[in-house]
C-alpha atoms as a PDB file:
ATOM      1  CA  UNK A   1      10.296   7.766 -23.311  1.00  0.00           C
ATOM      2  CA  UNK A   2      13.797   8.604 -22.251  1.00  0.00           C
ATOM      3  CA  UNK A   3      14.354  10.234 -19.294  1.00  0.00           C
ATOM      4  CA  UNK A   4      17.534  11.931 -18.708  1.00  0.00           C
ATOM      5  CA  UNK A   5      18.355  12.392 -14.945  1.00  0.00           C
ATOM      6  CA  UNK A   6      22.207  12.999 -16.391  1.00  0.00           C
ATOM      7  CA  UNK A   7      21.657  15.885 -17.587  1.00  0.00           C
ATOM      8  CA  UNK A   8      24.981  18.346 -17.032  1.00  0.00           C
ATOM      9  CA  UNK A   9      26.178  21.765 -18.336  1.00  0.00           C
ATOM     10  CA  UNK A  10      29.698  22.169 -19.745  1.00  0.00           C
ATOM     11  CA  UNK A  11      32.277  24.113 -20.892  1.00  0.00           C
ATOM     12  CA  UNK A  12      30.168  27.351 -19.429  1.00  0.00           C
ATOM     13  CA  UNK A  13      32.182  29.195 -17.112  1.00  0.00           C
ATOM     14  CA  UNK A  14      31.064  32.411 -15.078  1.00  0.00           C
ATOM     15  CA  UNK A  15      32.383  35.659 -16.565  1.00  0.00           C
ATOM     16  CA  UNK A  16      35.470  36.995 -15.087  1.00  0.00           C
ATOM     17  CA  UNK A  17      33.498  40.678 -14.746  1.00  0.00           C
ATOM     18  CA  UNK A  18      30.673  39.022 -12.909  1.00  0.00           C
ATOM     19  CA  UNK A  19      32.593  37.730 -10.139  1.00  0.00           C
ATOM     20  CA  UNK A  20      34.468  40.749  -9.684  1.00  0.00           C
ATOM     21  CA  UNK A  21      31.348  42.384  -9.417  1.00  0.00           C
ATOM     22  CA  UNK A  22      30.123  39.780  -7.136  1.00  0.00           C
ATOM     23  CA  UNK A  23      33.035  40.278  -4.481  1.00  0.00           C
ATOM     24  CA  UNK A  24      32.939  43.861  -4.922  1.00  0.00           C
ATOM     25  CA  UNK A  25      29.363  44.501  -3.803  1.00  0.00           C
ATOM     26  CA  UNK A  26      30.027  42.068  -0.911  1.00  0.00           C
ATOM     27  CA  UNK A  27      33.136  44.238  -0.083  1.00  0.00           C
ATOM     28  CA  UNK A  28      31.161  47.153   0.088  1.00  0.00           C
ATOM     29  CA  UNK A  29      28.125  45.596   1.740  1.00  0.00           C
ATOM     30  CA  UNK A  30      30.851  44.557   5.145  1.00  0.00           C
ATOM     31  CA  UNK A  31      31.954  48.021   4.887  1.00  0.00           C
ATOM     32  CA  UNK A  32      28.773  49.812   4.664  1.00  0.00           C
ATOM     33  CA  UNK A  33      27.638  47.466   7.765  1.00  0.00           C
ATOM     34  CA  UNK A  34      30.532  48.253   9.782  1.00  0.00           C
ATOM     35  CA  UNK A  35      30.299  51.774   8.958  1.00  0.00           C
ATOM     36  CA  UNK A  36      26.561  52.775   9.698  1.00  0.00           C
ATOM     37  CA  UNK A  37      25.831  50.254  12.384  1.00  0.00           C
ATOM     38  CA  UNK A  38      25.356  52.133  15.663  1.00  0.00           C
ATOM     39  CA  UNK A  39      26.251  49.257  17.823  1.00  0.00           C
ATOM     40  CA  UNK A  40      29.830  48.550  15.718  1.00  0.00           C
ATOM     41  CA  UNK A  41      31.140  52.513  15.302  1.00  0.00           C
ATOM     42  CA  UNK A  42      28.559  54.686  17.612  1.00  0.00           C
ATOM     43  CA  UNK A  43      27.808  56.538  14.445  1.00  0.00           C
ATOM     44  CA  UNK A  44      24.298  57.802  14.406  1.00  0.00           C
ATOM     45  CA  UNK A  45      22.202  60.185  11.641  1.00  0.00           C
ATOM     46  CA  UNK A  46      20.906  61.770  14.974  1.00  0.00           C
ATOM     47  CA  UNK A  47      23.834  62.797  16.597  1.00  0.00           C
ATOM     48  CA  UNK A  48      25.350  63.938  12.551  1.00  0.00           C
ATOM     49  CA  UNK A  49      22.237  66.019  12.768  1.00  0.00           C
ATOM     50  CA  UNK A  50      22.801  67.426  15.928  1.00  0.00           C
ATOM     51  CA  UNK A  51      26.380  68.593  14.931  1.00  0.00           C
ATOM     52  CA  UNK A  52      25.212  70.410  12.433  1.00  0.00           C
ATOM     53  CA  UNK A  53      22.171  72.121  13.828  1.00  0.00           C
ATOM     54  CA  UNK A  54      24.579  73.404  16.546  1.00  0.00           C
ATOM     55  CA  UNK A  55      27.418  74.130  13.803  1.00  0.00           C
ATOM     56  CA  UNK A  56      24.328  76.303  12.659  1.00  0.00           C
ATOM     57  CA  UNK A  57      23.351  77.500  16.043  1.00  0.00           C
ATOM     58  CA  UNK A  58      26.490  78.875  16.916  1.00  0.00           C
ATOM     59  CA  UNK A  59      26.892  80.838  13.505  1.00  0.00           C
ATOM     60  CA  UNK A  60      23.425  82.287  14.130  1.00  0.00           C
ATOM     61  CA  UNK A  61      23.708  86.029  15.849  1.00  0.00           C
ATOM     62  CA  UNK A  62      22.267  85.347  18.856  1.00  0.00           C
ATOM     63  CA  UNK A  63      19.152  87.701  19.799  1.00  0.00           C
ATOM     64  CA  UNK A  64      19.970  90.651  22.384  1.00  0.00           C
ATOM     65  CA  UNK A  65      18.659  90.486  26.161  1.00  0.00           C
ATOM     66  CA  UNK A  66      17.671  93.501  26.008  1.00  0.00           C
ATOM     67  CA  UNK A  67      16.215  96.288  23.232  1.00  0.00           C
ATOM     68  CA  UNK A  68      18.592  98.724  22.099  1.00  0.00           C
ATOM     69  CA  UNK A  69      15.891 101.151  21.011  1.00  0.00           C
ATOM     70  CA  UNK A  70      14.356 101.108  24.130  1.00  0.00           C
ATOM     71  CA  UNK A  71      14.280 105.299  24.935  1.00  0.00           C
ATOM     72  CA  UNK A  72      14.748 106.523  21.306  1.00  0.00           C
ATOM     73  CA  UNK A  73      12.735 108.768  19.881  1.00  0.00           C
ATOM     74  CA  UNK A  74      13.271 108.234  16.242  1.00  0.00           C
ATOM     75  CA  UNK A  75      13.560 104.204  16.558  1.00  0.00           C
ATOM     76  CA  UNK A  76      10.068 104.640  18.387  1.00  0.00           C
ATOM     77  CA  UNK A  77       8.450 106.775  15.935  1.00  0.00           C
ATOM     78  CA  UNK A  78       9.336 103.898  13.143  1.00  0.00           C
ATOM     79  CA  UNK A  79       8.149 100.870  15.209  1.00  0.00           C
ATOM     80  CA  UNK A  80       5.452 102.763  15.320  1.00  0.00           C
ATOM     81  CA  UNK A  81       5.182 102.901  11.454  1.00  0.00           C
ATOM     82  CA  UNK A  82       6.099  99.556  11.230  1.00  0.00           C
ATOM     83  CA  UNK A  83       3.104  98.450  13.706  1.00  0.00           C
ATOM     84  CA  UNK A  84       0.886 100.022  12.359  1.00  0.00           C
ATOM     85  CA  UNK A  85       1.542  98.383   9.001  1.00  0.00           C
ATOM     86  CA  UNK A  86       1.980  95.270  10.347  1.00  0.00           C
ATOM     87  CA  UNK A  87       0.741  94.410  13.710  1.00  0.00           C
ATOM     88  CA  UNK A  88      -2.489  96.751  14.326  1.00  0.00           C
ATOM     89  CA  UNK A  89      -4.374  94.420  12.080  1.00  0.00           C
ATOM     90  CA  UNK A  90      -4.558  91.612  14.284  1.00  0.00           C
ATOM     91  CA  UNK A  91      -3.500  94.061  17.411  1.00  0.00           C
ATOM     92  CA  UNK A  92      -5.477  96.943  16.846  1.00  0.00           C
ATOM     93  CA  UNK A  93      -4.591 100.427  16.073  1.00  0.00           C
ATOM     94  CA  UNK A  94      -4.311 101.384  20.263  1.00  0.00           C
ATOM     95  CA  UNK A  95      -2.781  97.675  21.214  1.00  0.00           C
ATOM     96  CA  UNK A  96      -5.370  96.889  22.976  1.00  0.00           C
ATOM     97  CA  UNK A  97      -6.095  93.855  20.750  1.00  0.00           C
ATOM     98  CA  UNK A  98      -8.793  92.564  18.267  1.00  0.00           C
ATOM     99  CA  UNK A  99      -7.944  89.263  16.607  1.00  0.00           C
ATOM    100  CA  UNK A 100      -4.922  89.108  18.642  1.00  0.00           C
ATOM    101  CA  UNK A 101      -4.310  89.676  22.616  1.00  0.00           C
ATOM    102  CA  UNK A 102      -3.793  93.308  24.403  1.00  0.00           C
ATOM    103  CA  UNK A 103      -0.347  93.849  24.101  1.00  0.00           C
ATOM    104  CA  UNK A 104      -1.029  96.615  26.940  1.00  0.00           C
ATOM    105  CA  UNK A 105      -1.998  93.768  29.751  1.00  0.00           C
ATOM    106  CA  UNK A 106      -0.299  90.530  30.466  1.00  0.00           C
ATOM    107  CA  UNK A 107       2.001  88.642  28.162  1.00  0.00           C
ATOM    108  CA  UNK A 108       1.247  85.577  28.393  1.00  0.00           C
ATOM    109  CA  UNK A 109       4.629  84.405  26.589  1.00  0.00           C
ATOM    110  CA  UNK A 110       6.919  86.592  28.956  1.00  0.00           C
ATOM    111  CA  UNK A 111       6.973  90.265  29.667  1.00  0.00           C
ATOM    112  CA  UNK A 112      11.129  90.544  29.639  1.00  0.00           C
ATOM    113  CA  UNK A 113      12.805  92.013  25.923  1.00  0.00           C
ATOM    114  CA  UNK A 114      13.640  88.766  24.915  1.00  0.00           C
ATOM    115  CA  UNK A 115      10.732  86.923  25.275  1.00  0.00           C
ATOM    116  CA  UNK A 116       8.682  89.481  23.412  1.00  0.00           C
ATOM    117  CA  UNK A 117      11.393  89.511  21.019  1.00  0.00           C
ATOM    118  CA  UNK A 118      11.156  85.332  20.459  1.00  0.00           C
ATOM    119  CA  UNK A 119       7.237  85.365  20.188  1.00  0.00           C
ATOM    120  CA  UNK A 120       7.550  88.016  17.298  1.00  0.00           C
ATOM    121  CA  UNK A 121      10.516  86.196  15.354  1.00  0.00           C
ATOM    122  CA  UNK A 122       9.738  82.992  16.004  1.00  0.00           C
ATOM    123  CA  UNK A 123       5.744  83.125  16.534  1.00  0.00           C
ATOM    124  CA  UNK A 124       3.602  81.749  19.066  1.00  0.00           C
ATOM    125  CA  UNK A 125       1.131  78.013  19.067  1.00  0.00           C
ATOM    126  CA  UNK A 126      -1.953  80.029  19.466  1.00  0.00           C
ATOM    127  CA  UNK A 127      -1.716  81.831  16.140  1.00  0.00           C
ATOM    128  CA  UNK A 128       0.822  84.150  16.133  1.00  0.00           C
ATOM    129  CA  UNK A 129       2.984  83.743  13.331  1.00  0.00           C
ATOM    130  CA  UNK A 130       6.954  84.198  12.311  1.00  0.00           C
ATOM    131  CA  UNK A 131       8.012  87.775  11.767  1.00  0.00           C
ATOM    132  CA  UNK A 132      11.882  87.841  11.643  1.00  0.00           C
ATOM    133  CA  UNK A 133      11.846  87.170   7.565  1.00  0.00           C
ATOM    134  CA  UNK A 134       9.797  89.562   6.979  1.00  0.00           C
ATOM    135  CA  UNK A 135      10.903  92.001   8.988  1.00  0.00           C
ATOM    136  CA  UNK A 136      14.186  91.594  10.340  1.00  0.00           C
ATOM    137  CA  UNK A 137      15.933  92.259  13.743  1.00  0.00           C
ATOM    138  CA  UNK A 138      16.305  95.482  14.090  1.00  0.00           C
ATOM    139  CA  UNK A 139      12.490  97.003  12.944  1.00  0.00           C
ATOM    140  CA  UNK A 140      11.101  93.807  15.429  1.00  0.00           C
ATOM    141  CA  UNK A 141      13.444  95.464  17.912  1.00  0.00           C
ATOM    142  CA  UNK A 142      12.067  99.262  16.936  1.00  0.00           C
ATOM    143  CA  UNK A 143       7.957  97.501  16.753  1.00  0.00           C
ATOM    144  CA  UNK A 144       9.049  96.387  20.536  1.00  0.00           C
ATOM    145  CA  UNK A 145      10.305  99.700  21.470  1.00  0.00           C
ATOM    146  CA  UNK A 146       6.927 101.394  20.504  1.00  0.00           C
ATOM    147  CA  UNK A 147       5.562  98.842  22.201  1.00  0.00           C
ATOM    148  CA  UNK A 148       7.389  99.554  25.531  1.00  0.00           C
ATOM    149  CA  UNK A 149       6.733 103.162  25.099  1.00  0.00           C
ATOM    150  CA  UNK A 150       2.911 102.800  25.332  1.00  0.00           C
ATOM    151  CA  UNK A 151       3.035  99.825  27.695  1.00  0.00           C
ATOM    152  CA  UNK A 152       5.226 101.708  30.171  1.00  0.00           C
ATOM    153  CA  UNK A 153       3.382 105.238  29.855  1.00  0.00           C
ATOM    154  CA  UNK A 154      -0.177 104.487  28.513  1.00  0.00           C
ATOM    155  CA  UNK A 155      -0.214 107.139  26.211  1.00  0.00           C
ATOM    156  CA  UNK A 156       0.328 107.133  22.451  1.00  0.00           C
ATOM    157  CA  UNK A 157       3.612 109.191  21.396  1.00  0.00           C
END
């Protein structure tokens, strides 16, 4: 048996494409390096997100200190509506709780306009869940009036 040890390819060359391809991928693999390594150009996916949650932030109307229905009437009467279609389930019908705390006592997630405002929005840990899509700004503001009205004079209007 013959063995060949001399064995050699000619006459092949590599396609022209295929090394264009070659150096192109290489060109883009420095640039993509250079371009998303923190420790070369500071750039970061955290800090792009945190430009544009505060892009988002700052186009977001910001929630009011205080309620603007705070002493009317009418805005009472329809938080009061709006309560009792929403909140007195888990409330009850006088506020003085069943599934969910007296809102007559202690807050336990603040007692300012605010506050109360946030845990209806946004919701609490402990169960109480996100309002503002369902009921927007101004009836959470009208529900928190009612809720004033009976916190501050006991009675039911």
């Amino acid at each position: 048996m013959k063995e060949n040890n001399d064995i050699q390819e000619s006459g092949h060359k590599i396609p022209v494409g295929m090394i264009i391809f070659f150096a192109a991928l290489i060109i883009w693999l420095v640039w993509y390096i250079y371009s998303y390594t923190p420790g070369i150009t500071g750039w970061s996916q955290y800090k792009t997100y945190e430009q544009e949650t505060m892009k988002e932030e700052q186009r977001a109307p910001k929630p009011l200190a205080e309620n603007p229905y705070k002493r009317d009437e009418k805005a009472i009467a329809e938080g009061k509506m709006t309560y009792a279609s929403n909140c007195a389930a888990c409330h009850g019908e006088t506020l003085k709780g069943s599934v969910g705390p007296d809102l007559t006592g202690h807050l336990k997630y603040g007692e300012t306009d605010d506050r109360k405002y946030l845990s209806i929005a946004k919701g609490t840990p402990n169960g109480m869940p996100a309002f503002e899509q369902q009921l927007g700004r101004d009836r959470i503001w009208k529900i928190l009036a009612y809720v004033d009205s009976v916190r501050e004079y006991g009675k039911q209007p």
